[in-house]
PDB file of N, CA and C in Angstrom:
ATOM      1  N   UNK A   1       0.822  -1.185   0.000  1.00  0.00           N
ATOM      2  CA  UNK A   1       0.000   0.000   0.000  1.00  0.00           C
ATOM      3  C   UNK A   1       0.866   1.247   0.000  1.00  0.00           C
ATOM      4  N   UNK A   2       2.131   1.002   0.768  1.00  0.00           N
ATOM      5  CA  UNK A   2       3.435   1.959   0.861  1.00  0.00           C
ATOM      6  C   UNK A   2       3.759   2.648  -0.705  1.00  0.00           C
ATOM      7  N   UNK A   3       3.743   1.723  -1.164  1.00  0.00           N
ATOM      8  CA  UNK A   3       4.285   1.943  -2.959  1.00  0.00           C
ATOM      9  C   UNK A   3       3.100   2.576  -3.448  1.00  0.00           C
ATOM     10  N   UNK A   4       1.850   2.140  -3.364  1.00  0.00           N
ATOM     11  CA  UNK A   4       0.976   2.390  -4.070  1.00  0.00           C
ATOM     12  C   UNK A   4       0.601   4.040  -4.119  1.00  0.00           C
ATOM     13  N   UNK A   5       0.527   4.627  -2.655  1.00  0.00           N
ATOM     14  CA  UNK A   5       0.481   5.579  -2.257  1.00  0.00           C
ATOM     15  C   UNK A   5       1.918   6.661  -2.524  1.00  0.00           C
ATOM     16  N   UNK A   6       2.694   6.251  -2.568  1.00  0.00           N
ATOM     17  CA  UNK A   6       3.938   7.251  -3.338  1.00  0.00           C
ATOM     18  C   UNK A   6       4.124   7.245  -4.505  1.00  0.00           C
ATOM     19  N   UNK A   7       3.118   6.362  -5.523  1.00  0.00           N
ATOM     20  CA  UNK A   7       3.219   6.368  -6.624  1.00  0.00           C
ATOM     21  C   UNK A   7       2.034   7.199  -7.643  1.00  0.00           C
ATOM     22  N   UNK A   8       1.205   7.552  -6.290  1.00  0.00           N
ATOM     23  CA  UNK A   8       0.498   8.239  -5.944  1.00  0.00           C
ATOM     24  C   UNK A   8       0.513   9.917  -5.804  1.00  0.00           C
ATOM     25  N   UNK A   9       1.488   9.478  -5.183  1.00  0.00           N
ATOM     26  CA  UNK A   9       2.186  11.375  -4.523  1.00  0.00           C
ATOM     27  C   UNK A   9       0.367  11.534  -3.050  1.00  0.00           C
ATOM     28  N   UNK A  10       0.500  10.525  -2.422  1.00  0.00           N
ATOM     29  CA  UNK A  10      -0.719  10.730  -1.328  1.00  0.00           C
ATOM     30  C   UNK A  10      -0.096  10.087   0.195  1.00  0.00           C
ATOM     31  N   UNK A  11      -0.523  10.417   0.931  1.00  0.00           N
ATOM     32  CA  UNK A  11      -0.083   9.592   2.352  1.00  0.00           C
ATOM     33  C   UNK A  11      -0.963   8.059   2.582  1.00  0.00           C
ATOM     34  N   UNK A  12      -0.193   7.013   2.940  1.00  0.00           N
ATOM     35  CA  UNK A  12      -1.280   5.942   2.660  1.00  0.00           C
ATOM     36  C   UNK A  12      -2.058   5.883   2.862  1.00  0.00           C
ATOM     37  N   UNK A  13      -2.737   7.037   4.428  1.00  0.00           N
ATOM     38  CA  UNK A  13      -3.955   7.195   5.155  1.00  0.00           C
ATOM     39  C   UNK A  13      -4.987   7.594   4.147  1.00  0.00           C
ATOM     40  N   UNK A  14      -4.880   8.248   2.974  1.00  0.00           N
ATOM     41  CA  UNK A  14      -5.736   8.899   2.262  1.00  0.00           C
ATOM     42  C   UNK A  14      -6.328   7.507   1.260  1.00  0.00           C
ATOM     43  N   UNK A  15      -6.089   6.728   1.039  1.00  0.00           N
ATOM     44  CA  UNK A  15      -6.386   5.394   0.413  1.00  0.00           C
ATOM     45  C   UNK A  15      -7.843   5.023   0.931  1.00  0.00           C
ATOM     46  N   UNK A  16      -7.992   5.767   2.629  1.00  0.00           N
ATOM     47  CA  UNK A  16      -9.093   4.751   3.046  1.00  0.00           C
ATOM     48  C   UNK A  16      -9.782   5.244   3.503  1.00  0.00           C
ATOM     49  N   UNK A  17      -9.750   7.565   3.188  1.00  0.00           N
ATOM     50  CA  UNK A  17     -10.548   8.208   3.589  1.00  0.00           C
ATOM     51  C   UNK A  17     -11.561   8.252   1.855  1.00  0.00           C
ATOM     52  N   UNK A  18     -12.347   7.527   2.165  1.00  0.00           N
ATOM     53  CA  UNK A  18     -13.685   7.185   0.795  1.00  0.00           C
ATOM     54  C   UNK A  18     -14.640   9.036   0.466  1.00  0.00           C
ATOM     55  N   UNK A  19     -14.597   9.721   2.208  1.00  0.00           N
ATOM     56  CA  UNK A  19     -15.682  11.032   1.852  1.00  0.00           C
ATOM     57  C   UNK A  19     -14.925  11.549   1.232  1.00  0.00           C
ATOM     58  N   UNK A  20     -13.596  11.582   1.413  1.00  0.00           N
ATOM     59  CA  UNK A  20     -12.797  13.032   0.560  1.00  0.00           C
ATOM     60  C   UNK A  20     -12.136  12.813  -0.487  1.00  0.00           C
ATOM     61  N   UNK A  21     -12.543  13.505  -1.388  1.00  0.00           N
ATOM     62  CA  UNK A  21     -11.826  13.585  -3.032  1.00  0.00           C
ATOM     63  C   UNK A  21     -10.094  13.548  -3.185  1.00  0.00           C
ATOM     64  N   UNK A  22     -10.020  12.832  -3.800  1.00  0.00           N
ATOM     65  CA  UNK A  22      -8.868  13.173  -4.157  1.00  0.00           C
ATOM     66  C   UNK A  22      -8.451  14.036  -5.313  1.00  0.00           C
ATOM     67  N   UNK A  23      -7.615  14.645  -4.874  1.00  0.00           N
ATOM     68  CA  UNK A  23      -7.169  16.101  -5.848  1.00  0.00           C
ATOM     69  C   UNK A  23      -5.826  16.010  -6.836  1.00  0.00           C
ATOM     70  N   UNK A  24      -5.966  16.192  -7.736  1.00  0.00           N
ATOM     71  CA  UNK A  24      -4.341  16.400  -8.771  1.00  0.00           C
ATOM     72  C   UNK A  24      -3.325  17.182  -7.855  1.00  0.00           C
ATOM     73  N   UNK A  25      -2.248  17.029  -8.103  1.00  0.00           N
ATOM     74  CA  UNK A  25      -1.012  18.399  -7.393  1.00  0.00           C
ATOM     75  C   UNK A  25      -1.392  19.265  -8.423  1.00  0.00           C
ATOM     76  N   UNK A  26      -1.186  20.457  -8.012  1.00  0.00           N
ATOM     77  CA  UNK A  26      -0.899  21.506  -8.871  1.00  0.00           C
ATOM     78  C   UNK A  26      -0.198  21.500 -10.060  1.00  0.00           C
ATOM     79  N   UNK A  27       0.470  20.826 -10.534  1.00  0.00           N
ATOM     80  CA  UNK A  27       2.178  20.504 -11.698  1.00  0.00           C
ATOM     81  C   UNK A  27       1.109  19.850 -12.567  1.00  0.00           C
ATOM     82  N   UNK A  28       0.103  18.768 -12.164  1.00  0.00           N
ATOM     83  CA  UNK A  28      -0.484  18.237 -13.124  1.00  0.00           C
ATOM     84  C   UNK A  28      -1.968  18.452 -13.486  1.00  0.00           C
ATOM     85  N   UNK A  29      -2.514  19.214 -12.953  1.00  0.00           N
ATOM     86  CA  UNK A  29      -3.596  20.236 -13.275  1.00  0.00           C
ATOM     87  C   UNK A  29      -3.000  21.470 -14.545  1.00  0.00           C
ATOM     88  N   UNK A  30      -2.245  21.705 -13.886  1.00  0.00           N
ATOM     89  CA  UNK A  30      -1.136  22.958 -15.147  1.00  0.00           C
ATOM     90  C   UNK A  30      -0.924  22.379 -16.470  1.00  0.00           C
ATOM     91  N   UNK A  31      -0.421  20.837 -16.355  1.00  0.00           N
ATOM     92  CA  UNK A  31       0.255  20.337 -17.683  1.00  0.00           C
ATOM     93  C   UNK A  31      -1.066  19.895 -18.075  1.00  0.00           C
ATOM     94  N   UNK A  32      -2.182  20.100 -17.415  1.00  0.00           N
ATOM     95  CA  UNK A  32      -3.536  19.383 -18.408  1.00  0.00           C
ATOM     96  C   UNK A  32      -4.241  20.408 -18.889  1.00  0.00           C
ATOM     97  N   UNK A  33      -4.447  21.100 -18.029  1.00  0.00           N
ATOM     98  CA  UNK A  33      -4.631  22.810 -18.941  1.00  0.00           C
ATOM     99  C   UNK A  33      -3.952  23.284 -19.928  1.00  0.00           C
ATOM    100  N   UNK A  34      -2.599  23.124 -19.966  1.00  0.00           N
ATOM    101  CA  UNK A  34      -1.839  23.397 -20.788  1.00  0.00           C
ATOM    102  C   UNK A  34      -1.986  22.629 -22.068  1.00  0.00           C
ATOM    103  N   UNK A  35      -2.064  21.564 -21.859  1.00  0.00           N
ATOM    104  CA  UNK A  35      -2.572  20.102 -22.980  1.00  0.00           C
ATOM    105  C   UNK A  35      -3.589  20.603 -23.725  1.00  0.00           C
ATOM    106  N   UNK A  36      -4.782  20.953 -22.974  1.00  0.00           N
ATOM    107  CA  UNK A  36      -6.138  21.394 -23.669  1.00  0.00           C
ATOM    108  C   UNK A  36      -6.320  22.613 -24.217  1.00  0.00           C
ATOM    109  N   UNK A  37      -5.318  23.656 -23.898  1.00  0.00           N
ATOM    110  CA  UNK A  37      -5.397  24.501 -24.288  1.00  0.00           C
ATOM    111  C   UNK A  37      -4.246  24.428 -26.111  1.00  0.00           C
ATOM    112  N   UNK A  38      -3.580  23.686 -25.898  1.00  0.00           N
ATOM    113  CA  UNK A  38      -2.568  23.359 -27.332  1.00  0.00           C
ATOM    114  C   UNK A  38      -3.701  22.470 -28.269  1.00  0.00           C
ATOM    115  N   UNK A  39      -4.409  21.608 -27.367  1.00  0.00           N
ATOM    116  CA  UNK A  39      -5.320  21.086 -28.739  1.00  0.00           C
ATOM    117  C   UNK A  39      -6.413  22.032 -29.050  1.00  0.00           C
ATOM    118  N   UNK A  40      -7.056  23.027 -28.309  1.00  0.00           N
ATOM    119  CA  UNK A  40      -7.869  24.137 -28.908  1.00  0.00           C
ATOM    120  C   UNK A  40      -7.108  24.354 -30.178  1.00  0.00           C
ATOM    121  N   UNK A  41      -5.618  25.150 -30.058  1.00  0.00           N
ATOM    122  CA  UNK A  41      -5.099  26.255 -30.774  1.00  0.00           C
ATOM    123  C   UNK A  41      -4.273  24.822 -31.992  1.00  0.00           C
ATOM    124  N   UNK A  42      -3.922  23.961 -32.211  1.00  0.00           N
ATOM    125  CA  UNK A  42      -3.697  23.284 -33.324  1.00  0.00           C
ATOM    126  C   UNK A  42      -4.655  22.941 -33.901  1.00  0.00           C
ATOM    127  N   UNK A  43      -6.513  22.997 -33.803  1.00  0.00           N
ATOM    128  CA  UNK A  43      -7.040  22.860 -34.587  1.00  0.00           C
ATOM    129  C   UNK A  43      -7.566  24.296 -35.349  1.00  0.00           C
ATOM    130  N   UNK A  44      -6.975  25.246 -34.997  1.00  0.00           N
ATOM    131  CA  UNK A  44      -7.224  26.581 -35.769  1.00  0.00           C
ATOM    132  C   UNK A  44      -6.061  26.831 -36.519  1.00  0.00           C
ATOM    133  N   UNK A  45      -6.370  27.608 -37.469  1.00  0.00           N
ATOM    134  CA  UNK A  45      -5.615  28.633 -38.352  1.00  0.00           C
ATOM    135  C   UNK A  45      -4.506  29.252 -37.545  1.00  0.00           C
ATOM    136  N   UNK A  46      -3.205  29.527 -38.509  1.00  0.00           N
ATOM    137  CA  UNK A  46      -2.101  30.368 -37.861  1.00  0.00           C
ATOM    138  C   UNK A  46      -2.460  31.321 -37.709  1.00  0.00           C
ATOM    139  N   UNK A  47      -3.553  32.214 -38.251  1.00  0.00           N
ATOM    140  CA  UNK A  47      -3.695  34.000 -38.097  1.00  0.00           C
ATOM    141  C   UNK A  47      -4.206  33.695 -36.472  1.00  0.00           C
ATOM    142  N   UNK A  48      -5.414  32.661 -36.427  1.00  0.00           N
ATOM    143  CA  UNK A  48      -5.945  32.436 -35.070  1.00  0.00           C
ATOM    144  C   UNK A  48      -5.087  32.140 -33.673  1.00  0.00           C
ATOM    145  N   UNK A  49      -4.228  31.198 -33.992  1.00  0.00           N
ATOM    146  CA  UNK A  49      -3.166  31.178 -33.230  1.00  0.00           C
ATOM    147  C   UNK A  49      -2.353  32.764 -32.833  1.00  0.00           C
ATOM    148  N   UNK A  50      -1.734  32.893 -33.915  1.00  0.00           N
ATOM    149  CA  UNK A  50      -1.263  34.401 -33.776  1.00  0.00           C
ATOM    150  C   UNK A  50      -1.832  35.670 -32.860  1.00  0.00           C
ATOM    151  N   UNK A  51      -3.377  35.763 -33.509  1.00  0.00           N
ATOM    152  CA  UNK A  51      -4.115  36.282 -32.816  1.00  0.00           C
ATOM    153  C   UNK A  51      -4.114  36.296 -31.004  1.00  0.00           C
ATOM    154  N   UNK A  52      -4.225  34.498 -31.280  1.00  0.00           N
ATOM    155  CA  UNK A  52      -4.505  34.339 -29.669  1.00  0.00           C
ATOM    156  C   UNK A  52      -3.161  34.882 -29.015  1.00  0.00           C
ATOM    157  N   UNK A  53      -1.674  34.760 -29.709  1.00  0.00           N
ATOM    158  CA  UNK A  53      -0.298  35.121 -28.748  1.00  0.00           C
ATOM    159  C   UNK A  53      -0.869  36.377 -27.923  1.00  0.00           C
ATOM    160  N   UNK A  54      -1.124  37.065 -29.395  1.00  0.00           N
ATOM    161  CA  UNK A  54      -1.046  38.617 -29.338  1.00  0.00           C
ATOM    162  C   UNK A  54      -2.612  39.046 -27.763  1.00  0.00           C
ATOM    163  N   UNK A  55      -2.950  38.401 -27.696  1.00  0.00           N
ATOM    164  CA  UNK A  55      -4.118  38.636 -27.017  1.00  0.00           C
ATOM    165  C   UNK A  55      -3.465  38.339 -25.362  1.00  0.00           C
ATOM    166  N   UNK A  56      -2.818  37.060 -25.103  1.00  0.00           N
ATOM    167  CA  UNK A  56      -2.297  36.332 -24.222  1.00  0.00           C
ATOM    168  C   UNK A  56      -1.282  37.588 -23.484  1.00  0.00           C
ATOM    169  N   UNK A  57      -0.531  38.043 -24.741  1.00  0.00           N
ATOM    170  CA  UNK A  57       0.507  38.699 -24.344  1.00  0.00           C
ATOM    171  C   UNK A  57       0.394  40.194 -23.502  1.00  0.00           C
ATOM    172  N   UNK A  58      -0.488  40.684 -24.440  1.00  0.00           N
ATOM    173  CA  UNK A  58      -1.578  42.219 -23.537  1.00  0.00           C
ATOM    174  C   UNK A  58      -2.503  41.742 -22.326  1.00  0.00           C
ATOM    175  N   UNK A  59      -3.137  40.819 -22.170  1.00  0.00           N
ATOM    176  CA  UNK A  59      -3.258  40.389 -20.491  1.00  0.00           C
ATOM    177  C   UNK A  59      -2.520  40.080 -19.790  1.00  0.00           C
ATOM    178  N   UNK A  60      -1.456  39.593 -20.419  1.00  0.00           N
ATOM    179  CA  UNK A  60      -0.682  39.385 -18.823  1.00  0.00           C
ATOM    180  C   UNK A  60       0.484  40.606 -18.634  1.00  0.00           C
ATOM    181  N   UNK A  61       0.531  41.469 -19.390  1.00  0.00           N
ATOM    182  CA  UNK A  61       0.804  43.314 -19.009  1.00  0.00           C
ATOM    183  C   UNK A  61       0.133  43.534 -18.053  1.00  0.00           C
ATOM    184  N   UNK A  62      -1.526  43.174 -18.015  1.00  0.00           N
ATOM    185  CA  UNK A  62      -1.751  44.212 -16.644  1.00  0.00           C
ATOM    186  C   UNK A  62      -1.806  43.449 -15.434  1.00  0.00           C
ATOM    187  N   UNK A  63      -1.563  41.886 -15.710  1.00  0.00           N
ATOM    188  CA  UNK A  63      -1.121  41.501 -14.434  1.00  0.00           C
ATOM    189  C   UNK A  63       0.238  41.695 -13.849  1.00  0.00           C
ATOM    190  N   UNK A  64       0.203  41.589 -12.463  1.00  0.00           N
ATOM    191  CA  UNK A  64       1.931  41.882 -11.800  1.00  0.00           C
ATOM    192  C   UNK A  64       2.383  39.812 -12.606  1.00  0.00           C
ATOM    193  N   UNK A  65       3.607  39.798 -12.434  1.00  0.00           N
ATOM    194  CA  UNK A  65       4.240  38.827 -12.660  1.00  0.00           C
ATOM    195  C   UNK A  65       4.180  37.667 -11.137  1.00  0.00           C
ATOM    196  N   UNK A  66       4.067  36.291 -12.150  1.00  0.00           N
ATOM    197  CA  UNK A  66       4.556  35.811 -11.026  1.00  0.00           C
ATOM    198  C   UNK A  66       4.951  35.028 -11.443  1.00  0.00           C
TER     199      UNK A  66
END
């Protein structure tokens, strides 16, 4: 159950709590967003793609960086 649970990325205790969800880490929520968001933009046009940089790039101006 030791293995199962680090292969996991969970503590083994969480195996046998049934009410509570189990959640993605953060790293792989990101790379699946990221995934879905590349198959949106490869089934469009390069102007569309383009478009979208150019759009991506002026929102995150008015956010601070992180």
């Amino acid at each position: 159950m030791a293995k199962i649970a680090a292969a996991l990325e969970l503590e083994p205790k969480v195996l046998f709590e049934f009410d509570v969800p189990i959640t993605q880490p953060v790293s792989d929520k990101k790379d699946a967003a990221i995934q879905e968001v590349l198959a949106i933009l490869k089934a469009k046009d390069l102007r569309y793609i383009q478009m979208t940089k150019k759009l991506l790039v002026e929102i995150f101006k008015t956010f601070p960086r992180q």
